[in-house]
N, C-alpha and C. Protein backbone atom coordinates (compact mmCIF):
# COMPACT_ATOMS: atom_id res chain seq x y z
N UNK A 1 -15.82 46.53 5.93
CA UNK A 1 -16.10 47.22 7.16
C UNK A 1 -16.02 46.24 8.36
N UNK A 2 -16.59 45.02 7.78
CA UNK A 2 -16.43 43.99 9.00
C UNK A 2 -15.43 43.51 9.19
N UNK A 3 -14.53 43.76 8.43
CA UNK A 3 -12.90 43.23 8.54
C UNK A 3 -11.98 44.46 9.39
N UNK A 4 -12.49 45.29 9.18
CA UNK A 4 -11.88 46.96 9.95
C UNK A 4 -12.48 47.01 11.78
N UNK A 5 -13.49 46.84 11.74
CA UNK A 5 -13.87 46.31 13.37
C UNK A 5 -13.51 45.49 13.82
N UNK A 6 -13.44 44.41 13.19
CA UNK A 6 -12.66 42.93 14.30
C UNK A 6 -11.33 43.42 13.93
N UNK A 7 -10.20 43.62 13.11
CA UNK A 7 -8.84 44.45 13.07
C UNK A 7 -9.12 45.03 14.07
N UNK A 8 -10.02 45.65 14.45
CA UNK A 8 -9.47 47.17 15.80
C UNK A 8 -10.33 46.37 16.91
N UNK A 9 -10.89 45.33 16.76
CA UNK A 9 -11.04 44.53 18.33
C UNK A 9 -9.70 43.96 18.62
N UNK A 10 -9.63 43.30 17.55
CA UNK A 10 -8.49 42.30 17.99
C UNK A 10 -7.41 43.43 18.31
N UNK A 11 -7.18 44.57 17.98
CA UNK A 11 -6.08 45.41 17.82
C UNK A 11 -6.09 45.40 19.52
N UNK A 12 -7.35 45.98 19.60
CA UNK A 12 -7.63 46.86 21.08
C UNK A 12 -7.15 45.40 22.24
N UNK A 13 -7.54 44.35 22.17
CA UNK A 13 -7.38 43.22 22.65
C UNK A 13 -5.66 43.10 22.80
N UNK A 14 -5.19 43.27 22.18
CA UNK A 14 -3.75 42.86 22.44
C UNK A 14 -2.91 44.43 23.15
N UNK A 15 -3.57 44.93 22.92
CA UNK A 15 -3.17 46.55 23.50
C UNK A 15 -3.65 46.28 25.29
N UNK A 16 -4.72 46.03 25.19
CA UNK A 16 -4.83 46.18 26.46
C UNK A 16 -3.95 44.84 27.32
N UNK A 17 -3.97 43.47 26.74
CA UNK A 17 -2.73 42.86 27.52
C UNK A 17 -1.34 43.22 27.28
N UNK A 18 -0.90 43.96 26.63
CA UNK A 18 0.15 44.58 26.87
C UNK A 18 0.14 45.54 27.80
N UNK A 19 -0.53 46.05 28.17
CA UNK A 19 -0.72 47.22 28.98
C UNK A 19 -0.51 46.76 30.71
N UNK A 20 -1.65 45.61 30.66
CA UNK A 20 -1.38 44.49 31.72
C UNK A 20 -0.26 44.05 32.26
N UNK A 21 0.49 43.93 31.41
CA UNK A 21 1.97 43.78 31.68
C UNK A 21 2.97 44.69 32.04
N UNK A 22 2.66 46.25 31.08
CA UNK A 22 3.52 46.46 31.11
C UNK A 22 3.10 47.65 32.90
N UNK A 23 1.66 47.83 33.15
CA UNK A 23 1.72 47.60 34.36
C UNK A 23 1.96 47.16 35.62
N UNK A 24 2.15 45.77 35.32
CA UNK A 24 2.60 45.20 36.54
C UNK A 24 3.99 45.52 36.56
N UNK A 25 4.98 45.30 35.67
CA UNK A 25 6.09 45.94 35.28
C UNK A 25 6.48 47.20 36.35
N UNK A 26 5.31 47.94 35.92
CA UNK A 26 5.85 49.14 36.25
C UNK A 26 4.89 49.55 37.72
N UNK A 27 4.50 49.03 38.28
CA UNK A 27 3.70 49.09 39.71
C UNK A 27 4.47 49.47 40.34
N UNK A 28 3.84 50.84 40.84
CA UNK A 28 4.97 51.83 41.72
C UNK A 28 5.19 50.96 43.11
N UNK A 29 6.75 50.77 43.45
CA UNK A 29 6.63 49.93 44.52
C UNK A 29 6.57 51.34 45.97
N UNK A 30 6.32 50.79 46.62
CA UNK A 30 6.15 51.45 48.29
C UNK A 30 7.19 52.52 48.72
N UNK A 31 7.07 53.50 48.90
CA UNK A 31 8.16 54.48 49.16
C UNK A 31 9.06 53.92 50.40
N UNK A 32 10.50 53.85 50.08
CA UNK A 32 11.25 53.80 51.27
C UNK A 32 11.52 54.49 52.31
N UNK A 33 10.32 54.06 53.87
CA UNK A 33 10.31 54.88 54.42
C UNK A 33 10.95 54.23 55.79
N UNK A 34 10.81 55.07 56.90
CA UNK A 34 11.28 54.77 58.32
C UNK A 34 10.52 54.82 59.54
N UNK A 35 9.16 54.20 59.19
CA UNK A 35 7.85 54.89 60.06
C UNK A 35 7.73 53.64 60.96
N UNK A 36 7.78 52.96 60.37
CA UNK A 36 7.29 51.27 61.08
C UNK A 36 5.79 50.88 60.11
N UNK A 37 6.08 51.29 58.55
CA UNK A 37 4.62 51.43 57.97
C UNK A 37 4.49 49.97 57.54
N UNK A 38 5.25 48.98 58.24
CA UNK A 38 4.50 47.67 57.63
C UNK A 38 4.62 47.03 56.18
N UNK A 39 6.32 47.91 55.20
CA UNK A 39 5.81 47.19 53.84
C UNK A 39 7.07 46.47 53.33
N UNK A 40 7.20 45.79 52.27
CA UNK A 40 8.18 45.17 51.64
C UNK A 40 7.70 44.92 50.53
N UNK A 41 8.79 45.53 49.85
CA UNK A 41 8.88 45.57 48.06
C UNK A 41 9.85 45.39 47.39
N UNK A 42 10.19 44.87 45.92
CA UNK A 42 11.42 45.09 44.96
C UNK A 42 11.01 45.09 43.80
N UNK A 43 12.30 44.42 42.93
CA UNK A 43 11.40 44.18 41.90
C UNK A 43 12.36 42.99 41.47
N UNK A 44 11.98 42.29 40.95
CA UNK A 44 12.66 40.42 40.65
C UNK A 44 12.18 40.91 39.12
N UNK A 45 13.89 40.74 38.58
CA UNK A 45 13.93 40.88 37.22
C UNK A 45 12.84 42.03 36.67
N UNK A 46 12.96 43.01 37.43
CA UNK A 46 11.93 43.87 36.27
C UNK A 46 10.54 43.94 36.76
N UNK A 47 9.82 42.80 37.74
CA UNK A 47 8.65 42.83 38.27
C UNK A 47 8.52 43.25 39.25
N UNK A 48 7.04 44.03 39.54
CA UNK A 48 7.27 44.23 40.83
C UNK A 48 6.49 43.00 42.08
N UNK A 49 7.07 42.82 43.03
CA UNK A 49 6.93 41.89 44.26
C UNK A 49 6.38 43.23 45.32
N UNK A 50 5.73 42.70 45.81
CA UNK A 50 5.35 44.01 46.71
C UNK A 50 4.00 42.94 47.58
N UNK A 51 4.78 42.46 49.14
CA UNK A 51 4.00 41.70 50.48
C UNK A 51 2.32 42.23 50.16
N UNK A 52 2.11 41.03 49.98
CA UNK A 52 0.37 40.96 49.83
C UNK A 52 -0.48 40.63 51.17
N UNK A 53 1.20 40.29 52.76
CA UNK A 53 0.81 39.63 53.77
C UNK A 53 -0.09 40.88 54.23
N UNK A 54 -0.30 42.10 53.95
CA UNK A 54 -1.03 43.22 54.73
C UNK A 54 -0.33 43.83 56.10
N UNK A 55 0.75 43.93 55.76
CA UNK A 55 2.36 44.05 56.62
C UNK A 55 2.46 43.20 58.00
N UNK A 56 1.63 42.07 58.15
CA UNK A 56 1.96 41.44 58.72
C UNK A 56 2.77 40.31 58.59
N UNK A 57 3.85 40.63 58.36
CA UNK A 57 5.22 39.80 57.93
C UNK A 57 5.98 39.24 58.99
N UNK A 58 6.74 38.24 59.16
CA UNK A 58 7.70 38.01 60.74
C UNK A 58 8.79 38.40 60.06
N UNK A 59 8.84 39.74 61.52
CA UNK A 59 10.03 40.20 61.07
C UNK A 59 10.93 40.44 62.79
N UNK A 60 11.63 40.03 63.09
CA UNK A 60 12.26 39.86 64.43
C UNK A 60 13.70 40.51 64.46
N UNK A 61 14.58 40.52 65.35
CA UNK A 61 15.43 40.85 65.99
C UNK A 61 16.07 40.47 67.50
N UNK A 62 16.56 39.50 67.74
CA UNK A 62 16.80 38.35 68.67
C UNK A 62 17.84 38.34 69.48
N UNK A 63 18.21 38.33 70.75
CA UNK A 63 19.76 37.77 71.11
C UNK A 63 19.29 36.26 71.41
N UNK A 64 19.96 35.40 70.77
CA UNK A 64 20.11 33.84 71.28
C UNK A 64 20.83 33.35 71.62
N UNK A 65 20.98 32.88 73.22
CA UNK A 65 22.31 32.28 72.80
C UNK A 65 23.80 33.04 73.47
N UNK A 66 23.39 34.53 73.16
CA UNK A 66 24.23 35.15 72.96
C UNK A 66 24.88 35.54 71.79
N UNK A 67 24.20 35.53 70.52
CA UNK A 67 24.24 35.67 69.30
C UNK A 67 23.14 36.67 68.61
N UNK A 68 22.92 37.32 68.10
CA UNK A 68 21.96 38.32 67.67
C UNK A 68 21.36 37.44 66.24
N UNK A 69 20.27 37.38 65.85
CA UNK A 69 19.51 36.89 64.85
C UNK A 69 18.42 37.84 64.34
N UNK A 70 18.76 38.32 63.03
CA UNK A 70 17.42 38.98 62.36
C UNK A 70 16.98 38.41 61.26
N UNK A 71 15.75 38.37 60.63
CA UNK A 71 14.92 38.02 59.89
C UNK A 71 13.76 38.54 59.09
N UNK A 72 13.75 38.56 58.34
CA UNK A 72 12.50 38.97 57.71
C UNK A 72 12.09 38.29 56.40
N UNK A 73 10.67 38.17 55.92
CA UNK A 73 9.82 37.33 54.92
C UNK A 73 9.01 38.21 54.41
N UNK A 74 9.09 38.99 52.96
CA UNK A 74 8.21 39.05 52.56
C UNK A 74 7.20 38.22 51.60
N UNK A 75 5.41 38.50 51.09
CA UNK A 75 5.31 37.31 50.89
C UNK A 75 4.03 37.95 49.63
N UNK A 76 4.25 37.46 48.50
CA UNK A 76 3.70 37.56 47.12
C UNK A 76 2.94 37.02 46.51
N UNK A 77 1.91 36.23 46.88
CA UNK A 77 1.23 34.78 46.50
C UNK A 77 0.94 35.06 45.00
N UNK A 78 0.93 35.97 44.54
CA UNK A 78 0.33 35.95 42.94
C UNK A 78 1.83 35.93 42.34
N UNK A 79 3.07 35.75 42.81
CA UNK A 79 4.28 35.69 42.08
C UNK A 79 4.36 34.23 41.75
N UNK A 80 5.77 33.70 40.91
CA UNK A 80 6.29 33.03 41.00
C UNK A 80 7.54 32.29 42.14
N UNK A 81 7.77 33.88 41.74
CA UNK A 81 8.25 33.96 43.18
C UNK A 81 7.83 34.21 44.10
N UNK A 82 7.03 32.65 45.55
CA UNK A 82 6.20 32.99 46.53
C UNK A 82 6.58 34.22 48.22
N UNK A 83 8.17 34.20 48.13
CA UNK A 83 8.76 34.63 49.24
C UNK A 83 10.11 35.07 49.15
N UNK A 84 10.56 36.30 49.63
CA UNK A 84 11.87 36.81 49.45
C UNK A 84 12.03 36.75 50.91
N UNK A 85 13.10 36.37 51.43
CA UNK A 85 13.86 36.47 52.78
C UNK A 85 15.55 37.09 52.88
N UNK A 86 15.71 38.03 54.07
CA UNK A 86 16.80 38.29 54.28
C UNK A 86 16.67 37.91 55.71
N UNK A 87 18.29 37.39 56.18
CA UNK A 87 18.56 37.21 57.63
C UNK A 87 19.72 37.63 58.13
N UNK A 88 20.18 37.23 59.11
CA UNK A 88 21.73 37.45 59.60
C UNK A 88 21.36 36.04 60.28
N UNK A 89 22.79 35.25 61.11
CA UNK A 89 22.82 33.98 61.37
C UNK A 89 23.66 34.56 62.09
N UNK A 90 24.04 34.60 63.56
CA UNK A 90 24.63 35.08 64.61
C UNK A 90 25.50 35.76 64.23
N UNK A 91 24.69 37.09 63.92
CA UNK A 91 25.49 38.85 63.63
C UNK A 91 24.66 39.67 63.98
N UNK A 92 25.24 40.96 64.18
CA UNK A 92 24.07 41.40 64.90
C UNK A 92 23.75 42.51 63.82
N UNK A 93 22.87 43.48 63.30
CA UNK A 93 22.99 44.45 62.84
C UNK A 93 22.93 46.19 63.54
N UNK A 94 23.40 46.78 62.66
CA UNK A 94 23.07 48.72 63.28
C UNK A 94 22.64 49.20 62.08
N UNK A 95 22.07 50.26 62.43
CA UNK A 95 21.55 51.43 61.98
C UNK A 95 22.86 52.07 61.14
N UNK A 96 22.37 52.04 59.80
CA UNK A 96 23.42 52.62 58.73
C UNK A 96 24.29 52.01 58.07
N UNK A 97 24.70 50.84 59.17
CA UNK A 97 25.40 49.50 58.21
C UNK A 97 24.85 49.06 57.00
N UNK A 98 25.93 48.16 55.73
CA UNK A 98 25.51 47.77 54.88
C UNK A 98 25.90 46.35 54.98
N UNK A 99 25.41 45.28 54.89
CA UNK A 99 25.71 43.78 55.05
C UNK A 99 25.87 43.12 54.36
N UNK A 100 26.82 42.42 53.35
CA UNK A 100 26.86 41.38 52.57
C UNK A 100 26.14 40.48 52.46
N UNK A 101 25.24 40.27 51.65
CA UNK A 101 24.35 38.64 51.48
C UNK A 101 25.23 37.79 50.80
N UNK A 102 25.58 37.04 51.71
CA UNK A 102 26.41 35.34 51.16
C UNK A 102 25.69 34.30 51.53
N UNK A 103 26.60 33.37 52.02
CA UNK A 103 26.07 31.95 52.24
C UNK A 103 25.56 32.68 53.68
N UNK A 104 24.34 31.74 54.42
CA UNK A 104 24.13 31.06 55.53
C UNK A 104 24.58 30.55 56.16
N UNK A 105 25.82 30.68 56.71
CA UNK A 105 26.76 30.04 57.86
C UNK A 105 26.45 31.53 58.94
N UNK A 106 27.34 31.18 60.22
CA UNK A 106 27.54 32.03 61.25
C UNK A 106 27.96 33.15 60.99
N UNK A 107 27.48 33.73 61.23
CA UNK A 107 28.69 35.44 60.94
C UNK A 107 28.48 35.86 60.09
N UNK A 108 27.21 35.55 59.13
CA UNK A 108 26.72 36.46 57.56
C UNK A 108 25.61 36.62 57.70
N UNK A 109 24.74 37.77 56.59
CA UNK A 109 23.49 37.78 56.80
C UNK A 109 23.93 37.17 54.75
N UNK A 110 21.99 37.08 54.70
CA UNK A 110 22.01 36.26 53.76
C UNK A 110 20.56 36.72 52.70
N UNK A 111 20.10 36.45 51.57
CA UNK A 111 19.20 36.79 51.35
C UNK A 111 18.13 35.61 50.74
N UNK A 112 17.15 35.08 50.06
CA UNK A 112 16.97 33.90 49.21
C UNK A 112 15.41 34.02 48.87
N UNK A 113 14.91 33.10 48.13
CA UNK A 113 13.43 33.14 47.67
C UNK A 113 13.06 31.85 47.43
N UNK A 114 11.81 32.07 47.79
CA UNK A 114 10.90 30.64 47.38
C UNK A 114 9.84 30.32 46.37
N UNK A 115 10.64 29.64 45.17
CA UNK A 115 9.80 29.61 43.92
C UNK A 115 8.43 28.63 44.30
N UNK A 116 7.58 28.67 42.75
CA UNK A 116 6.94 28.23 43.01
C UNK A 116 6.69 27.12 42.09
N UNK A 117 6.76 25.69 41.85
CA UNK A 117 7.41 24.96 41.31
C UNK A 117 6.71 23.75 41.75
N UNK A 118 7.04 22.97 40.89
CA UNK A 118 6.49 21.89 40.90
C UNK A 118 6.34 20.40 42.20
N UNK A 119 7.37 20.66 43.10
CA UNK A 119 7.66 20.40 44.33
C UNK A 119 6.64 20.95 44.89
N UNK A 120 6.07 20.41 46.39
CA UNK A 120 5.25 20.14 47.36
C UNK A 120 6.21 21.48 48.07
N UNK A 121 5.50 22.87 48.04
CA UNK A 121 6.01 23.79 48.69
C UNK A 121 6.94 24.70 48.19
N UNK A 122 7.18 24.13 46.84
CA UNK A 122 8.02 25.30 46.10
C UNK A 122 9.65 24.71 46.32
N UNK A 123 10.57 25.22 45.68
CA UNK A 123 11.93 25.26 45.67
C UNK A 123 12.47 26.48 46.08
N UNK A 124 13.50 26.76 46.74
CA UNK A 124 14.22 27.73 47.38
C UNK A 124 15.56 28.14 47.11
N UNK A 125 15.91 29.24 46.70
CA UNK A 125 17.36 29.37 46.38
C UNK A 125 18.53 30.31 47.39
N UNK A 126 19.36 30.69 47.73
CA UNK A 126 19.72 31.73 48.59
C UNK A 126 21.01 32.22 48.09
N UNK A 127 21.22 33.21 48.26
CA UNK A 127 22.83 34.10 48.62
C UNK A 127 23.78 32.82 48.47
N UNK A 128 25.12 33.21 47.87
CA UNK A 128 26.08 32.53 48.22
C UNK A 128 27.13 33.15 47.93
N UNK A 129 28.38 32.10 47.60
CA UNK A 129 29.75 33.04 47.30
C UNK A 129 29.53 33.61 45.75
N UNK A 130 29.14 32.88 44.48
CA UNK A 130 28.69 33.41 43.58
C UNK A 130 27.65 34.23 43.05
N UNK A 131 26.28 34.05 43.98
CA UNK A 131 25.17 34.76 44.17
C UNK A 131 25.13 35.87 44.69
N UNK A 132 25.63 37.15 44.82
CA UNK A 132 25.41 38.00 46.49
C UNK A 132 24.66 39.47 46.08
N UNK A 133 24.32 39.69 47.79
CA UNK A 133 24.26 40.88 47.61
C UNK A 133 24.44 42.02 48.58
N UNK A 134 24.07 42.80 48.94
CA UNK A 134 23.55 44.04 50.04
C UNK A 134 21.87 44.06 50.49
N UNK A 135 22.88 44.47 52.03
CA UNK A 135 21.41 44.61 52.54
C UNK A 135 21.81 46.11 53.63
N UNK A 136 20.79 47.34 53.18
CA UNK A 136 21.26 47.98 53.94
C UNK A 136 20.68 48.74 55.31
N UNK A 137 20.74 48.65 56.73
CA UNK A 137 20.01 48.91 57.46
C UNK A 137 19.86 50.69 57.57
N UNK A 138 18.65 50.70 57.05
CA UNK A 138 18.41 52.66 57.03
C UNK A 138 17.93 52.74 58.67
N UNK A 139 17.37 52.03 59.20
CA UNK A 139 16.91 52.76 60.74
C UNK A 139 16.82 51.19 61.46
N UNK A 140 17.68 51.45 62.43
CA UNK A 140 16.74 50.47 63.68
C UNK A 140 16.70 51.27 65.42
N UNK A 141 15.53 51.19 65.36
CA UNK A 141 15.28 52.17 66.74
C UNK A 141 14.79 51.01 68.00
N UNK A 142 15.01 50.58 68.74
CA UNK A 142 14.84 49.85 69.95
C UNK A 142 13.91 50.51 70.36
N UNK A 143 13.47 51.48 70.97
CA UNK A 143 12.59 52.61 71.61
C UNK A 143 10.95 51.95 70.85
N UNK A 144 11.06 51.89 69.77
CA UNK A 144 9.65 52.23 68.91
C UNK A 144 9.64 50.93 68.22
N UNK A 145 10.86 49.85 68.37
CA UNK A 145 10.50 48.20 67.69
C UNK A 145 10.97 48.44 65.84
N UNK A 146 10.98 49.70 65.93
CA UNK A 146 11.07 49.82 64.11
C UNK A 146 12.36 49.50 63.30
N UNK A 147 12.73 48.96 62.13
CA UNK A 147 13.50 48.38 60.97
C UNK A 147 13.06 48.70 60.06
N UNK A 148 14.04 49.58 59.47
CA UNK A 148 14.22 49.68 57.48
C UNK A 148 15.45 49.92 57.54
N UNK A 149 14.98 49.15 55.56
CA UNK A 149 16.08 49.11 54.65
C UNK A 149 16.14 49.03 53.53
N UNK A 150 16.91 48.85 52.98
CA UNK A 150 17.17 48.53 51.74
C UNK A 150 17.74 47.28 51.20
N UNK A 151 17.77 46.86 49.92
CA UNK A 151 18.52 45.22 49.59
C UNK A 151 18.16 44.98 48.34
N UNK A 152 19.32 44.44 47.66
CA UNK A 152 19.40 44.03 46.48
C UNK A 152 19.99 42.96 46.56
N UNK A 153 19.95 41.91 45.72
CA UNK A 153 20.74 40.31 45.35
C UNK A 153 20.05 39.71 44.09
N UNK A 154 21.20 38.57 44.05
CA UNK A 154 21.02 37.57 42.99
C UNK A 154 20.78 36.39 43.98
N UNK A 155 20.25 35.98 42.66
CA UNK A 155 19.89 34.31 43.41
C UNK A 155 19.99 33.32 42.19
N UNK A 156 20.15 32.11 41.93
CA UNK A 156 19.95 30.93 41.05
C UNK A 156 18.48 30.44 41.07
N UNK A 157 18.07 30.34 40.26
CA UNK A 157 16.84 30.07 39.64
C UNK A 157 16.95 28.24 40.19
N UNK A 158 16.14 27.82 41.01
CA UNK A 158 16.87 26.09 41.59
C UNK A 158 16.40 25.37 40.11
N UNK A 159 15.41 25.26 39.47
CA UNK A 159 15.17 25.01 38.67
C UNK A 159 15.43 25.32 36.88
N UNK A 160 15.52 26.22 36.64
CA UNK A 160 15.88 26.80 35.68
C UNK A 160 18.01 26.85 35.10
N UNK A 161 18.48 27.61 36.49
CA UNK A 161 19.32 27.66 36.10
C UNK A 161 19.45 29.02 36.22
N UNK A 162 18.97 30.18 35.85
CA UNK A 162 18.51 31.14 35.75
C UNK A 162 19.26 32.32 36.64
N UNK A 163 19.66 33.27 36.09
CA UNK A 163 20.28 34.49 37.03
C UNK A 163 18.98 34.98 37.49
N UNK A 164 18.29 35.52 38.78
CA UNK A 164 17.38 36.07 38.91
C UNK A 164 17.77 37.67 39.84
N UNK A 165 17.61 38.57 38.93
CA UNK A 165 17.83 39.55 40.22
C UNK A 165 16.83 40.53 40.76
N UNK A 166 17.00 40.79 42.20
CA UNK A 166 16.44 40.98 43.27
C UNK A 166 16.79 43.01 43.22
N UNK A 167 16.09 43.83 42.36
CA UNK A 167 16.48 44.53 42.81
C UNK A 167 15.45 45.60 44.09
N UNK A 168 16.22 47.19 43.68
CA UNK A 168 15.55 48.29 44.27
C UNK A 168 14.04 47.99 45.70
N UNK A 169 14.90 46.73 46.37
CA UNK A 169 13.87 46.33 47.75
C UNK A 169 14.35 47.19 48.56
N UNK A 170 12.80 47.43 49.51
CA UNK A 170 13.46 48.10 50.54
C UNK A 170 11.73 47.24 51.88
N UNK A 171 12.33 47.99 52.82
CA UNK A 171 11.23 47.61 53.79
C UNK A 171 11.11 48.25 55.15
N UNK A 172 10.41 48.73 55.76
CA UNK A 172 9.82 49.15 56.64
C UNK A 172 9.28 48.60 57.55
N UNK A 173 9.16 48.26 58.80
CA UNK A 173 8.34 47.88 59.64
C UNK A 173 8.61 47.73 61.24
N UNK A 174 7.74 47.12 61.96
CA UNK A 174 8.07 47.09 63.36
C UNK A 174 8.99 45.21 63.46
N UNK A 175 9.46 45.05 64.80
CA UNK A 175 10.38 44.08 65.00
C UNK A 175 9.94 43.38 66.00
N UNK A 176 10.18 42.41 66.37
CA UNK A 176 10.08 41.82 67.82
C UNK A 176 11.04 41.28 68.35
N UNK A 177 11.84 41.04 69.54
CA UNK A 177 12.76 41.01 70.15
C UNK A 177 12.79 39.78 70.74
């Protein structure tokens, strides 16, 4: 009998960290909306990432220069992955466009993340010619400051080696100019 109770502790014990997992797994991410509701989510390989900043994220929209610059950071502290970023580097974006994530030079937008690793601040990987992805702008309204979208990519694991992918993100929020 005492062998049949600790069997169904220990049973129950491994049930419930599976469950743990397969929750976080499956953590409904944030509906893709167009409100200015403040969120950013995906899922990296299967997990979900979903801004723990309390939608206070920097998220901008710029002329510099004479060049247009956008940006955004979302930010995960219980991940491995501490930070997902998408930008453009003097391009501008619209409403409904879809954008290639490549390299970081002029004239692309780009996407990348910041592991968390044994380095003083983590290691960082980004978009490139072999890495890429989409990023797609669902709303930008000037009037009301607001940005969403959508975005998916790959990235290299800096450490590992590692295909990591970036999917079903999207994000919502206000901008600053």
């Amino acid at each position: 009998m005492k062998k049949l109770i600790l069997f169904t502790l220990l049973f129950t014990s491994l049930l419930s960290c599976c469950d743990k997992d397969d929750n976080e797994a499956n953590e409904v991410l944030p509906p893709a909306t167009q409100t200015g509701a403040g969120t950013f989510a995906c899922k990296i390989n299967g997990q979900s990432f979903i801004d723990t900043s309390g939608g206070y994220f920097n998220c901008f929209y710029q002329l510099i220069d004479g060049e247009y610059f956008f940006g955004i950071q979302g930010k995960d502290k219980d991940k491995n992955m501490r930070t997902i970023a998408l930008s453009t580097t003097a391009k501008s974006i619209s409403e409904g466009e879809t954008l290639q994530l490549l390299k970081n030079i002029n004239g692309n937008a780009w996407g990348g993340g910041r592991f968390d690793t044994n380095t003083t601040g983590g290691d960082a990987s980004y978009t490139n010619q072999q890495y890429t992805g989409e990023l797609t702008i669902t709303k930008l309204d000037f009037t009301n400051h607001i940005v969403s979208g959508t975005f998916w990519f790959n990235i290299k694991h800096p450490t590992t080696g590692a295909t990591i992918e970036i999917r079903e993100g999207r994000f919502d929020t206000l901008f600053t100019q």
